[in-house]
N, C-alpha and C. Protein backbone atom coordinates (compact mmCIF):
# COMPACT_ATOMS: atom_id res chain seq x y z
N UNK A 1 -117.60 -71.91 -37.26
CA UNK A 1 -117.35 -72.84 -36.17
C UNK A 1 -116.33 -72.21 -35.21
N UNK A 2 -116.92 -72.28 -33.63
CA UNK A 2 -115.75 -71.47 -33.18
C UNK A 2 -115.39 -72.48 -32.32
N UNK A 3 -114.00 -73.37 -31.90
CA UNK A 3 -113.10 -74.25 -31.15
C UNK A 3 -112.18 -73.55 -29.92
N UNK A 4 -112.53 -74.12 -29.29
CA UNK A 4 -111.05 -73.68 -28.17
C UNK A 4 -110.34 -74.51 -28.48
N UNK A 5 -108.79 -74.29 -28.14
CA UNK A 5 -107.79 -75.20 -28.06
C UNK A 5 -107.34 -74.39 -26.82
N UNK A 6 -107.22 -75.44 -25.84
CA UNK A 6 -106.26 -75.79 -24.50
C UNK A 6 -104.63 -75.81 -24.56
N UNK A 7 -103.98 -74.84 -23.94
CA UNK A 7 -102.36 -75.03 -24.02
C UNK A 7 -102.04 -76.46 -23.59
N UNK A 8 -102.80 -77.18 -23.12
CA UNK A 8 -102.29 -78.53 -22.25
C UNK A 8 -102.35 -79.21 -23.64
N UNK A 9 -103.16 -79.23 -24.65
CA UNK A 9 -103.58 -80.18 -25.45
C UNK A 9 -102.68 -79.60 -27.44
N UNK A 10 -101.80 -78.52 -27.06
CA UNK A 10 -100.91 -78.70 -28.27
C UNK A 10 -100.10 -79.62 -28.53
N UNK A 11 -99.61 -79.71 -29.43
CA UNK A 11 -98.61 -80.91 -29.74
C UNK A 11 -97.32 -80.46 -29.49
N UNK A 12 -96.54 -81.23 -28.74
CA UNK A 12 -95.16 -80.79 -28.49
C UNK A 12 -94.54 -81.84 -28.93
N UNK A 13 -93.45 -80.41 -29.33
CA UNK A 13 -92.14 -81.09 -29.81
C UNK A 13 -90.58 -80.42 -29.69
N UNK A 14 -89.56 -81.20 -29.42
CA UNK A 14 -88.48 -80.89 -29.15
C UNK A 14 -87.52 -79.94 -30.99
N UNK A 15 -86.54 -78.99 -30.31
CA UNK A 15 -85.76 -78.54 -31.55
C UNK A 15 -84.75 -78.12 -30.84
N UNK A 16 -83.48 -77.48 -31.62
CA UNK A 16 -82.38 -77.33 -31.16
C UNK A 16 -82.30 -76.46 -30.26
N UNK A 17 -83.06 -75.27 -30.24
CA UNK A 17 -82.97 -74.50 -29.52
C UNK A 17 -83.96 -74.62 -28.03
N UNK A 18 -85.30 -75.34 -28.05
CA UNK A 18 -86.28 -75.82 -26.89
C UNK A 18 -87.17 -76.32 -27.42
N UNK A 19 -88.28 -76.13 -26.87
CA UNK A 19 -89.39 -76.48 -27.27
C UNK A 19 -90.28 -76.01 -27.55
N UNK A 20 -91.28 -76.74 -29.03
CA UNK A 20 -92.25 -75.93 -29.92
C UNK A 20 -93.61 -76.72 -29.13
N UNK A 21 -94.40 -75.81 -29.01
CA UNK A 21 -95.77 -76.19 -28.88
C UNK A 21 -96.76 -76.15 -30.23
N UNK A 22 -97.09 -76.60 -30.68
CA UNK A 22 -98.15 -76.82 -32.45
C UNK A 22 -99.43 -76.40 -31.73
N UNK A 23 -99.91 -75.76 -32.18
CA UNK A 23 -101.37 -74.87 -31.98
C UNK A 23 -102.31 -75.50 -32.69
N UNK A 24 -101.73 -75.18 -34.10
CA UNK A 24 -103.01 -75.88 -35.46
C UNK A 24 -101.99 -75.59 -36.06
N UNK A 25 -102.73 -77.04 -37.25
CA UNK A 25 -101.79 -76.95 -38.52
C UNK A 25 -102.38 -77.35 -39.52
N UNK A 26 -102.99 -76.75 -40.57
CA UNK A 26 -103.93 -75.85 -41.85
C UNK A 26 -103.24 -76.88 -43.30
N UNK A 27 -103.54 -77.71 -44.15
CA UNK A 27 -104.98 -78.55 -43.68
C UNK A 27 -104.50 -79.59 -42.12
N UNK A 28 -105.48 -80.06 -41.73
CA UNK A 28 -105.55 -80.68 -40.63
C UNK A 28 -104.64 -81.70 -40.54
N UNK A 29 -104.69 -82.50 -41.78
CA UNK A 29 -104.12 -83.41 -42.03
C UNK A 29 -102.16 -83.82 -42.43
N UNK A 30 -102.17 -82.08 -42.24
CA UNK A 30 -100.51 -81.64 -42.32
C UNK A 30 -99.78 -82.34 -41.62
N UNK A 31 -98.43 -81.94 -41.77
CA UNK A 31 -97.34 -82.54 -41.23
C UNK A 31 -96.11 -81.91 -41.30
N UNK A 32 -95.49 -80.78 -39.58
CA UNK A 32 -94.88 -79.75 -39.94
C UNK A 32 -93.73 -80.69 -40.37
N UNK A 33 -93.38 -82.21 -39.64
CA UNK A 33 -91.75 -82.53 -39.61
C UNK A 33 -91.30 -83.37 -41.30
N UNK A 34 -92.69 -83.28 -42.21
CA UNK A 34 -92.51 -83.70 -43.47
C UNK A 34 -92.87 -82.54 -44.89
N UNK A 35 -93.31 -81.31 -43.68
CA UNK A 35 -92.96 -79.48 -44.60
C UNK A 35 -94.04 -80.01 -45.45
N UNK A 36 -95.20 -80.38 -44.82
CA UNK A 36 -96.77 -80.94 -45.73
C UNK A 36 -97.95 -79.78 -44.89
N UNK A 37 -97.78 -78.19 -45.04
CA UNK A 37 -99.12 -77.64 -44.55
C UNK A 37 -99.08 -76.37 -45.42
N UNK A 38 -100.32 -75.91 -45.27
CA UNK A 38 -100.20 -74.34 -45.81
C UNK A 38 -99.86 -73.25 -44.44
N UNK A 39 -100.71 -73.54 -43.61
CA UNK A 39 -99.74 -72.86 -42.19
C UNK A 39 -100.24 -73.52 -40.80
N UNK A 40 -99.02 -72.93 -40.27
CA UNK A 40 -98.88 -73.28 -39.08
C UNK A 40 -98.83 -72.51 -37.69
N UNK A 41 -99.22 -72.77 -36.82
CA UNK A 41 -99.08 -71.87 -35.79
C UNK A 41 -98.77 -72.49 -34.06
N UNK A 42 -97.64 -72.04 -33.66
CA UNK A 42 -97.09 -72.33 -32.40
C UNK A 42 -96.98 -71.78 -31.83
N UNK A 43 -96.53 -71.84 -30.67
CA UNK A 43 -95.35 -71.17 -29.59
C UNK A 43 -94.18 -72.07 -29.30
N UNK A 44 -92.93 -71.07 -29.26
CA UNK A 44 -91.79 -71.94 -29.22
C UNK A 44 -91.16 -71.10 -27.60
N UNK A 45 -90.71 -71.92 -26.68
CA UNK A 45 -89.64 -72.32 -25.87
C UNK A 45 -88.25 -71.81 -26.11
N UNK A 46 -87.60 -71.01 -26.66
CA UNK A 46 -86.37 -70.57 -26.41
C UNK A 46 -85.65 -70.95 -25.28
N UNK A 47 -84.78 -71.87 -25.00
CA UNK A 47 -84.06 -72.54 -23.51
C UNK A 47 -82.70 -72.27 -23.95
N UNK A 48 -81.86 -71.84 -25.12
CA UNK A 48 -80.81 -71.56 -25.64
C UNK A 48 -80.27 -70.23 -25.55
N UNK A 49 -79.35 -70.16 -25.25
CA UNK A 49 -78.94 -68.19 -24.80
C UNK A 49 -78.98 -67.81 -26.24
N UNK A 50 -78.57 -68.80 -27.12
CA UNK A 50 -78.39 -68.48 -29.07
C UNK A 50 -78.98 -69.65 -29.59
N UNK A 51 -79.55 -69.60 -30.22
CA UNK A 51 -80.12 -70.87 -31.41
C UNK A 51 -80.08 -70.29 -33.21
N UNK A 52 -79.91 -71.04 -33.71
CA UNK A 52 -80.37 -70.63 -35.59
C UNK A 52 -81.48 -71.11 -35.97
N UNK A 53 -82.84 -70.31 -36.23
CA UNK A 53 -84.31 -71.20 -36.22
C UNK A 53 -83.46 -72.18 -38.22
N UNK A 54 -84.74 -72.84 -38.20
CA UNK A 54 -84.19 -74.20 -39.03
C UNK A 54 -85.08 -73.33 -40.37
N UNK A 55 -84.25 -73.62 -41.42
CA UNK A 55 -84.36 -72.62 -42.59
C UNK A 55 -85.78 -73.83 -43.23
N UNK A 56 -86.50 -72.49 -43.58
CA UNK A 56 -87.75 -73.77 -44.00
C UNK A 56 -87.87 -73.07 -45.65
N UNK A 57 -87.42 -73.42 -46.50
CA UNK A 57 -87.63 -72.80 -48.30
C UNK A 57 -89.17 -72.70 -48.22
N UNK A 58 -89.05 -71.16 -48.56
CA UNK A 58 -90.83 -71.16 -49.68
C UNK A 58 -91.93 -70.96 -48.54
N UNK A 59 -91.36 -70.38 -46.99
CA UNK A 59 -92.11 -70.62 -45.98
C UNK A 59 -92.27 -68.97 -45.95
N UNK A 60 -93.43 -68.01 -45.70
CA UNK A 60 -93.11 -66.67 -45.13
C UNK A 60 -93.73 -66.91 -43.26
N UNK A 61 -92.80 -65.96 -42.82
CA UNK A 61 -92.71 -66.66 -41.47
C UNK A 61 -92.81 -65.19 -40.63
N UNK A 62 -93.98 -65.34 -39.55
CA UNK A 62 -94.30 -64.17 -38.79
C UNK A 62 -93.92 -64.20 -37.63
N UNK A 63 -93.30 -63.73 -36.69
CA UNK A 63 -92.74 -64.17 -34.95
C UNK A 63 -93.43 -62.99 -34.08
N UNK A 64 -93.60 -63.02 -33.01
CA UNK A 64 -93.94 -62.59 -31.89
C UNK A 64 -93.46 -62.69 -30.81
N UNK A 65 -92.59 -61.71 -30.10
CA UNK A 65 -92.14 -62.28 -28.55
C UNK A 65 -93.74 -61.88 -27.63
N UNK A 66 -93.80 -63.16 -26.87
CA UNK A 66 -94.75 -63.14 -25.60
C UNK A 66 -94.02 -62.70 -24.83
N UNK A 67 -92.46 -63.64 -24.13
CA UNK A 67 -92.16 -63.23 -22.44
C UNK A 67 -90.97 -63.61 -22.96
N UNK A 68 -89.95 -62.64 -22.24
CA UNK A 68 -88.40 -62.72 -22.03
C UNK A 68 -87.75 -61.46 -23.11
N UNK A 69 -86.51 -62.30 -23.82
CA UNK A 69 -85.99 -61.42 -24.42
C UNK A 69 -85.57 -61.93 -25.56
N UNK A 70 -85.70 -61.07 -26.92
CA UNK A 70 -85.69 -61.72 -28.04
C UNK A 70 -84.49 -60.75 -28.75
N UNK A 71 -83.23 -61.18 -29.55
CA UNK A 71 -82.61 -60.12 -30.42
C UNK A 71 -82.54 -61.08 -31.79
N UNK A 72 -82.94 -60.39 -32.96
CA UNK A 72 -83.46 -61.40 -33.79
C UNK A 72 -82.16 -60.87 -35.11
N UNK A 73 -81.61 -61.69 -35.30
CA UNK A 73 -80.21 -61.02 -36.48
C UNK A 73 -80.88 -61.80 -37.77
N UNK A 74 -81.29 -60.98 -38.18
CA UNK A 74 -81.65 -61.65 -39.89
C UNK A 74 -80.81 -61.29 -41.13
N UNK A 75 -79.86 -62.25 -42.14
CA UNK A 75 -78.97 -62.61 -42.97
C UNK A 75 -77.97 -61.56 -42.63
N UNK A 76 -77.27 -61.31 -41.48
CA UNK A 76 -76.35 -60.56 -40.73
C UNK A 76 -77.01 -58.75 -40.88
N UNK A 77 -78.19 -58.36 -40.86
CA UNK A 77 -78.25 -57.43 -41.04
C UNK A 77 -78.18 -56.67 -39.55
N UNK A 78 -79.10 -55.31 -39.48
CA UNK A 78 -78.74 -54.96 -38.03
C UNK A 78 -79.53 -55.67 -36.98
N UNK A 79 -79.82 -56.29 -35.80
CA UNK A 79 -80.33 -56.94 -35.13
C UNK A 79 -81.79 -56.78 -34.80
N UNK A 80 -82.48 -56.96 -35.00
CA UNK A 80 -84.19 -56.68 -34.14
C UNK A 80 -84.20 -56.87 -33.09
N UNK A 81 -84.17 -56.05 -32.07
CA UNK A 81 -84.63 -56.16 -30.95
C UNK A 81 -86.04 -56.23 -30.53
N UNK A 82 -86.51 -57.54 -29.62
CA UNK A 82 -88.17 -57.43 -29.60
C UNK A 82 -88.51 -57.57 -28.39
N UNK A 83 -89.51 -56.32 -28.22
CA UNK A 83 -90.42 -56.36 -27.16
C UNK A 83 -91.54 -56.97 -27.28
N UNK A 84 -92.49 -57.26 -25.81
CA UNK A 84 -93.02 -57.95 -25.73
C UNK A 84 -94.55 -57.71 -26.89
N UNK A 85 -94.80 -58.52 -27.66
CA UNK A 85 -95.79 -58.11 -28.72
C UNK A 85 -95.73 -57.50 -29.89
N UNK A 86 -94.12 -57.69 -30.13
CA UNK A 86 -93.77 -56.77 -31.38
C UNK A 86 -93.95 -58.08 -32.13
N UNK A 87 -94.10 -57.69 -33.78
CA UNK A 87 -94.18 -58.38 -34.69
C UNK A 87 -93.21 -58.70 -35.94
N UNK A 88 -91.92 -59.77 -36.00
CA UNK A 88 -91.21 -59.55 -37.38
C UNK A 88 -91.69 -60.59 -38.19
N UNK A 89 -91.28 -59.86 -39.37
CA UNK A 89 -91.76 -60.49 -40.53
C UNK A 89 -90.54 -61.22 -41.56
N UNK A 90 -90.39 -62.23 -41.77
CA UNK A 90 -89.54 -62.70 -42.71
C UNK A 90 -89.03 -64.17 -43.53
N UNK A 91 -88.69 -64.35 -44.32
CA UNK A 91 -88.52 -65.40 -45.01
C UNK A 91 -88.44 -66.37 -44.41
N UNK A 92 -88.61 -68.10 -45.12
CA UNK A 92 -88.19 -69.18 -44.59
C UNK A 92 -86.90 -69.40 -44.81
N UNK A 93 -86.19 -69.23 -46.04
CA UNK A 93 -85.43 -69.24 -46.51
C UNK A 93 -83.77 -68.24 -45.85
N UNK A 94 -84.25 -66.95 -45.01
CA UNK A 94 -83.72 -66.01 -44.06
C UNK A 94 -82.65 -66.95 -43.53
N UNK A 95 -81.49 -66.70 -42.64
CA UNK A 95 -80.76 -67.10 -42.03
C UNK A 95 -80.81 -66.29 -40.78
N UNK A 96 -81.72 -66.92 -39.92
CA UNK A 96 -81.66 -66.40 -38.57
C UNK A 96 -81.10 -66.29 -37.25
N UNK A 97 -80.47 -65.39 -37.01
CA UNK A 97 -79.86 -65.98 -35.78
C UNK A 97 -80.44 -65.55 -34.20
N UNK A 98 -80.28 -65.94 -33.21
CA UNK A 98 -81.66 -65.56 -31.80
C UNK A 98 -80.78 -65.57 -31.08
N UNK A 99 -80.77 -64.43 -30.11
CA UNK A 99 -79.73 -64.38 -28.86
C UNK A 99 -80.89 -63.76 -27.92
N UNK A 100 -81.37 -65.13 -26.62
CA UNK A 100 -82.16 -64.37 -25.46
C UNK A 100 -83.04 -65.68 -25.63
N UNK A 101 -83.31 -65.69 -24.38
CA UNK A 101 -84.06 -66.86 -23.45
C UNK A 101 -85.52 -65.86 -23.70
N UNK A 102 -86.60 -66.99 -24.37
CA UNK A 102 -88.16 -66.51 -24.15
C UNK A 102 -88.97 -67.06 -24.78
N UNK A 103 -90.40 -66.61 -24.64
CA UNK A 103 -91.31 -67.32 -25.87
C UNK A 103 -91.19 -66.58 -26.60
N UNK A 104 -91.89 -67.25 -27.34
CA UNK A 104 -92.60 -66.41 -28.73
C UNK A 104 -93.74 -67.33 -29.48
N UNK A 105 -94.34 -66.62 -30.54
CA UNK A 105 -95.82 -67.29 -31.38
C UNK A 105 -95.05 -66.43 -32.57
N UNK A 106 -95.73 -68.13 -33.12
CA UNK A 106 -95.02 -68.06 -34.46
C UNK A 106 -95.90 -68.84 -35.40
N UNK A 107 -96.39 -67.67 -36.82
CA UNK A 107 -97.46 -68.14 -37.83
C UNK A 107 -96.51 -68.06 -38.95
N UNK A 108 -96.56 -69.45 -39.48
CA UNK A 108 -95.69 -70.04 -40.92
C UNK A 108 -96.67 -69.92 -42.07
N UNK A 109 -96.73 -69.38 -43.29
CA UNK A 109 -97.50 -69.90 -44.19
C UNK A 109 -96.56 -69.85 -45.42
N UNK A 110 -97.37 -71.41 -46.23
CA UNK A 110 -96.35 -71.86 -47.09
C UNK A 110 -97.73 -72.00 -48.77
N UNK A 111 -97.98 -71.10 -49.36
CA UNK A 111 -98.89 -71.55 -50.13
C UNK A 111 -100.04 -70.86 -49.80
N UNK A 112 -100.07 -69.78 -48.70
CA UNK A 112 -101.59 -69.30 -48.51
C UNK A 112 -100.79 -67.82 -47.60
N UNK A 113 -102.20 -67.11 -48.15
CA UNK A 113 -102.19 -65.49 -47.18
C UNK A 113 -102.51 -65.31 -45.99
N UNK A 114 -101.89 -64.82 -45.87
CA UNK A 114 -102.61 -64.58 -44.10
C UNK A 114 -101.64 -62.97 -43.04
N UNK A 115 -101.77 -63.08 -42.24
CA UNK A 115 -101.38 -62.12 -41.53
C UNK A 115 -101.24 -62.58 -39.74
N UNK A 116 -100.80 -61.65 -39.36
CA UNK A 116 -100.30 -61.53 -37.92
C UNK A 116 -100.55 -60.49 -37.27
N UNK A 117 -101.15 -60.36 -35.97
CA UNK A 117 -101.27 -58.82 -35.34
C UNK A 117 -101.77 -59.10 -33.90
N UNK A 118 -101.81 -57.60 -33.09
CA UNK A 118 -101.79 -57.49 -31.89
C UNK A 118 -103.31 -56.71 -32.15
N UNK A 119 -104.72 -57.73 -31.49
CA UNK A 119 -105.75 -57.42 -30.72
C UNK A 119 -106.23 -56.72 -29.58
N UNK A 120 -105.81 -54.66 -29.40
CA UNK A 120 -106.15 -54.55 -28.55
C UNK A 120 -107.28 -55.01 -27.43
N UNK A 121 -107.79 -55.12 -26.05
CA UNK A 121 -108.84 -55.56 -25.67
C UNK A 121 -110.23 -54.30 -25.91
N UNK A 122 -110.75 -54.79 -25.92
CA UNK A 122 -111.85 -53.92 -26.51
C UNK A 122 -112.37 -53.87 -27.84
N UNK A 123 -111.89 -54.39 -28.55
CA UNK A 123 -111.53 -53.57 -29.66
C UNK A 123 -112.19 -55.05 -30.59
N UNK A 124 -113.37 -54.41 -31.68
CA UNK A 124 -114.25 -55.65 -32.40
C UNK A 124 -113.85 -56.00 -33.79
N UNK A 125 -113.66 -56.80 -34.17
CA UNK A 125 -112.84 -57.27 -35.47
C UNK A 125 -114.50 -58.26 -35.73
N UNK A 126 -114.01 -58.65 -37.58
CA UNK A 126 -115.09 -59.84 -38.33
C UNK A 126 -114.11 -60.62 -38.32
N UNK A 127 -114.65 -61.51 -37.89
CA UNK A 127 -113.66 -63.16 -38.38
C UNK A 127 -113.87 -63.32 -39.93
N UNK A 128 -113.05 -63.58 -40.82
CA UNK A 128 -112.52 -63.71 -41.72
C UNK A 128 -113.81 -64.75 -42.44
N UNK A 129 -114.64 -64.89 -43.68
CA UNK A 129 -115.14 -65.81 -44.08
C UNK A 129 -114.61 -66.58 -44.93
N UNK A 130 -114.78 -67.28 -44.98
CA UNK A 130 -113.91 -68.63 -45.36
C UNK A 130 -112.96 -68.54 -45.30
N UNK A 131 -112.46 -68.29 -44.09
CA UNK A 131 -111.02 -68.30 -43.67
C UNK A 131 -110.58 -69.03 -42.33
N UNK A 132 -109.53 -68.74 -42.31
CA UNK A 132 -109.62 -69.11 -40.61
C UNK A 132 -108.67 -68.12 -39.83
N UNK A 133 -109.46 -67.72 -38.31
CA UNK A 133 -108.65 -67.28 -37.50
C UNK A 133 -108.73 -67.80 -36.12
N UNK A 134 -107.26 -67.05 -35.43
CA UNK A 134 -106.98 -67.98 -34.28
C UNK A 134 -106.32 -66.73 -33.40
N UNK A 135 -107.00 -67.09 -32.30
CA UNK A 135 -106.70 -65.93 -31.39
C UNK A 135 -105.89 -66.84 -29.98
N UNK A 136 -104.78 -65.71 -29.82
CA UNK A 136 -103.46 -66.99 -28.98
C UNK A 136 -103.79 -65.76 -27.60
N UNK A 137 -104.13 -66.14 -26.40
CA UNK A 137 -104.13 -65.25 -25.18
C UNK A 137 -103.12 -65.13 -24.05
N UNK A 138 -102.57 -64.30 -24.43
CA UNK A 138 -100.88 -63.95 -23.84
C UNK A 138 -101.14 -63.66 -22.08
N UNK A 139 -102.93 -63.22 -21.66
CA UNK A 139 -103.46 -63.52 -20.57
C UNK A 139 -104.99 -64.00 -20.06
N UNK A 140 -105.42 -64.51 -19.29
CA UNK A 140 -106.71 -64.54 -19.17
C UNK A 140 -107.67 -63.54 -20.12
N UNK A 141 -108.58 -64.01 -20.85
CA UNK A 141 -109.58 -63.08 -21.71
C UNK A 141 -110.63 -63.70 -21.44
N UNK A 142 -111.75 -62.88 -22.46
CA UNK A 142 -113.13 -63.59 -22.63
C UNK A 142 -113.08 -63.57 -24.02
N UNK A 143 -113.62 -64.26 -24.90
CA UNK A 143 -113.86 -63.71 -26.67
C UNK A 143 -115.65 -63.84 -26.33
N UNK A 144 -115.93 -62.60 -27.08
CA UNK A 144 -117.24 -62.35 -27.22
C UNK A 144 -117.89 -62.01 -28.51
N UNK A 145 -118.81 -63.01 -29.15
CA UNK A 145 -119.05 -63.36 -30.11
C UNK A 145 -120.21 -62.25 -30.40
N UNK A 146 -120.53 -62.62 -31.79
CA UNK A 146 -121.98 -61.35 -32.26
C UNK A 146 -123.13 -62.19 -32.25
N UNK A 147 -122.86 -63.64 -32.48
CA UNK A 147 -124.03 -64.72 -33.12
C UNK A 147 -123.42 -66.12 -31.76
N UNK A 148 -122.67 -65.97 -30.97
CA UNK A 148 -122.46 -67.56 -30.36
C UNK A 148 -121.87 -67.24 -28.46
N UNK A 149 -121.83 -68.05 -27.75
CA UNK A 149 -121.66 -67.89 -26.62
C UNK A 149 -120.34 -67.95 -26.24
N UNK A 150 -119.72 -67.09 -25.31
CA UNK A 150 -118.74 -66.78 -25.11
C UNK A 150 -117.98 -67.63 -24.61
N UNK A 151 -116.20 -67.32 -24.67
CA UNK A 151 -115.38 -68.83 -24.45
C UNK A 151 -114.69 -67.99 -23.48
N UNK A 152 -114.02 -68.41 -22.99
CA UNK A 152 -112.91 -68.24 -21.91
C UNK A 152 -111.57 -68.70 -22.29
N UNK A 153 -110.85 -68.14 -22.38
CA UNK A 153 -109.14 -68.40 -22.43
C UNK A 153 -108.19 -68.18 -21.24
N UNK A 154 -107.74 -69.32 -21.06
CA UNK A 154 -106.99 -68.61 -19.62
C UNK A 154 -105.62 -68.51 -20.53
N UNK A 155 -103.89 -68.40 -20.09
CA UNK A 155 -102.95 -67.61 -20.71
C UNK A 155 -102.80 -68.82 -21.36
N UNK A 156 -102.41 -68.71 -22.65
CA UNK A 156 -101.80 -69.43 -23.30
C UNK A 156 -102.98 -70.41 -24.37
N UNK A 157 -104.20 -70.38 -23.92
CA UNK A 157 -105.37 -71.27 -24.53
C UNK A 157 -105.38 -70.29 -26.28
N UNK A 158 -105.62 -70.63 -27.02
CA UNK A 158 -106.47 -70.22 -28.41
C UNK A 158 -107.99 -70.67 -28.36
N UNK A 159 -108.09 -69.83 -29.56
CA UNK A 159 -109.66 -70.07 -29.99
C UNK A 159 -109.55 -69.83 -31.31
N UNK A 160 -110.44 -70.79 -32.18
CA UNK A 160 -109.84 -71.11 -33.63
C UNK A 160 -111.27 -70.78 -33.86
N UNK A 161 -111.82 -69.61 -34.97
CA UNK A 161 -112.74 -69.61 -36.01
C UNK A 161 -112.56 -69.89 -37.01
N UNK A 162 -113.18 -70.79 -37.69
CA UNK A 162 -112.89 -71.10 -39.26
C UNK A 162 -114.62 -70.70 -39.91
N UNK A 163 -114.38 -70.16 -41.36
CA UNK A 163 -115.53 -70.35 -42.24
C UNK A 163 -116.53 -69.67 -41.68
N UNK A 164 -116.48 -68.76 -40.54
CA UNK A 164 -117.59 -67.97 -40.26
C UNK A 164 -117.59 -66.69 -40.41
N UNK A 165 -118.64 -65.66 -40.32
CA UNK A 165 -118.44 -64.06 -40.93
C UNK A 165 -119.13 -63.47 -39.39
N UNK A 166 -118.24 -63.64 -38.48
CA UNK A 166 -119.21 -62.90 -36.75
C UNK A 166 -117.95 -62.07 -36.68
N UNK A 167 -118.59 -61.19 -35.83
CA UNK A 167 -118.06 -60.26 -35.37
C UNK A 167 -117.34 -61.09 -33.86
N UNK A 168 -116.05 -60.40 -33.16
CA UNK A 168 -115.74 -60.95 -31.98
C UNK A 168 -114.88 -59.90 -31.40
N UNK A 169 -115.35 -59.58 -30.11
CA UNK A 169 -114.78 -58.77 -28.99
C UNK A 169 -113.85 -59.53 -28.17
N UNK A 170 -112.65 -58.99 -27.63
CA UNK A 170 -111.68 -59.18 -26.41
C UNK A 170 -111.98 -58.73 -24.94
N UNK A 171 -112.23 -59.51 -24.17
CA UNK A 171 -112.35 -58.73 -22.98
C UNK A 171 -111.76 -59.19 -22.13
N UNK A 172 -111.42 -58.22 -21.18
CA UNK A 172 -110.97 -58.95 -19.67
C UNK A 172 -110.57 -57.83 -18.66
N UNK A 173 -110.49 -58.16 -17.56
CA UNK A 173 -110.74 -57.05 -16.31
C UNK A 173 -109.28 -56.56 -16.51
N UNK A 174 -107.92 -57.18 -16.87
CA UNK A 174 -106.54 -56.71 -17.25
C UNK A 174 -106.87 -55.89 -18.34
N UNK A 175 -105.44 -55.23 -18.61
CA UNK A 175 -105.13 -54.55 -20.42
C UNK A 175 -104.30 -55.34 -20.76
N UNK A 176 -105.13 -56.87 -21.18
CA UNK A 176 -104.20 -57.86 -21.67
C UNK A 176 -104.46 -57.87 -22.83
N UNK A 177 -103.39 -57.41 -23.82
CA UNK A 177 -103.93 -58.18 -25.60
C UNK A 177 -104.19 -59.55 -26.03
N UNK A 178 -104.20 -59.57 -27.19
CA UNK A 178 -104.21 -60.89 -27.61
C UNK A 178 -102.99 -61.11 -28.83
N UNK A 179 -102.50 -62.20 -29.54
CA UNK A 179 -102.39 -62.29 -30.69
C UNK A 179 -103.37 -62.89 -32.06
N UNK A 180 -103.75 -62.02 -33.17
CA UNK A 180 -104.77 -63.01 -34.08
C UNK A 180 -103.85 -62.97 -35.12
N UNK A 181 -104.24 -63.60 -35.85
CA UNK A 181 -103.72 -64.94 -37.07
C UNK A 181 -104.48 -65.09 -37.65
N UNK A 182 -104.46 -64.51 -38.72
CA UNK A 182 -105.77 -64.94 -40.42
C UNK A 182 -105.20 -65.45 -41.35
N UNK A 183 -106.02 -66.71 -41.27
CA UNK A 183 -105.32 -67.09 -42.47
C UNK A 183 -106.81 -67.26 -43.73
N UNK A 184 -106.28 -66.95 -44.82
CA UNK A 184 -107.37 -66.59 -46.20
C UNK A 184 -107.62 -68.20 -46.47
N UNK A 185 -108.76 -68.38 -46.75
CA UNK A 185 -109.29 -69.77 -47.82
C UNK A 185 -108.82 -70.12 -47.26
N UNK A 186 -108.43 -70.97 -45.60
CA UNK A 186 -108.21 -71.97 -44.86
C UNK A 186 -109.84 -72.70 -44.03
């Protein structure tokens, strides 16, 4: 099954540092503000020059800067500095600290496998079977399917495959990437 989701139509919500946009949240029926999903996937709002993301136990937690500037201090070690599309990886449990105004996409999983990565354009991947993936478009794309008709993403839209085994291409007249998100047995 392949879904668009519309940036207009995530779920927002306020946190200390700005605001989270909810993408999908794995089972459906989850609930990030009662820590009831196997994963999750957003974009968050950074509006804070510093924030401490909120320690989630038992969560492994993937980040992505889209736009601005990210310095990521994890349990006082040396700082991560992130460019645009870099990928860190780390605990729920971590003590994080964020210095820099920006977005970012951010895949939580609590109870299930999955992964995080940068979709050059061009470039043909299998959607995951019985799984689910979700492709976040940092600019205008096309996704081009092996078996179904093509979707359109303008910046910021996803496109959610679940439970299918197709092949899917990135395209677009830019060298815009994407971000994808697999998550296993979702």
């Amino acid at each position: 099954m392949i879904k668009v989701v519309k940036k207009e139509d995530y779920k927002v919500s306020e946190w200390s540092g700005g605001v989270t946009k909810e993408i999908l949240i794995l089972p459906e029926e989850g609930d990030y503000s009662e820590r009831r999903f196997h994963a999750r996937l957003s974009s968050a709002v950074v509006e804070a020059k510093e924030s401490d993301f909120t320690e989630l136990k038992g969560v492994h937690r993937f980040i992505s800067l889209v736009h601005g500037d990210m310095e990521l201090h994890i349990n006082d070690n040396e700082p991560k500095i992130l460019s645009p599309l870099d990928i860190v990886e780390f605990e729920g449990e971590d003590k994080v600290h964020c210095i820099g105004k920006a977005t970012d996409f951010n895949l939580m999983l609590k109870g299930a496998n999955g992964r995080l990565s940068v979709l050059p354009i061009g470039v043909k991947r299998t959607a995951l079977k019985g799984g689910t993936v979700l492709i976040f478009a940092i600019g205008a794309v096309q996704v081009r399917f092996s078996n179904a008709d093509p979707v359109e993403l303008s910046t910021g839209d996803s496109c959610v495959i679940t439970n299918d085994d197709m092949d899917y291409l990135i395209y677009s007249e830019r060298t815009t990437n994407v971000l994808v998100a697999e998550i296993e047995g979702e």
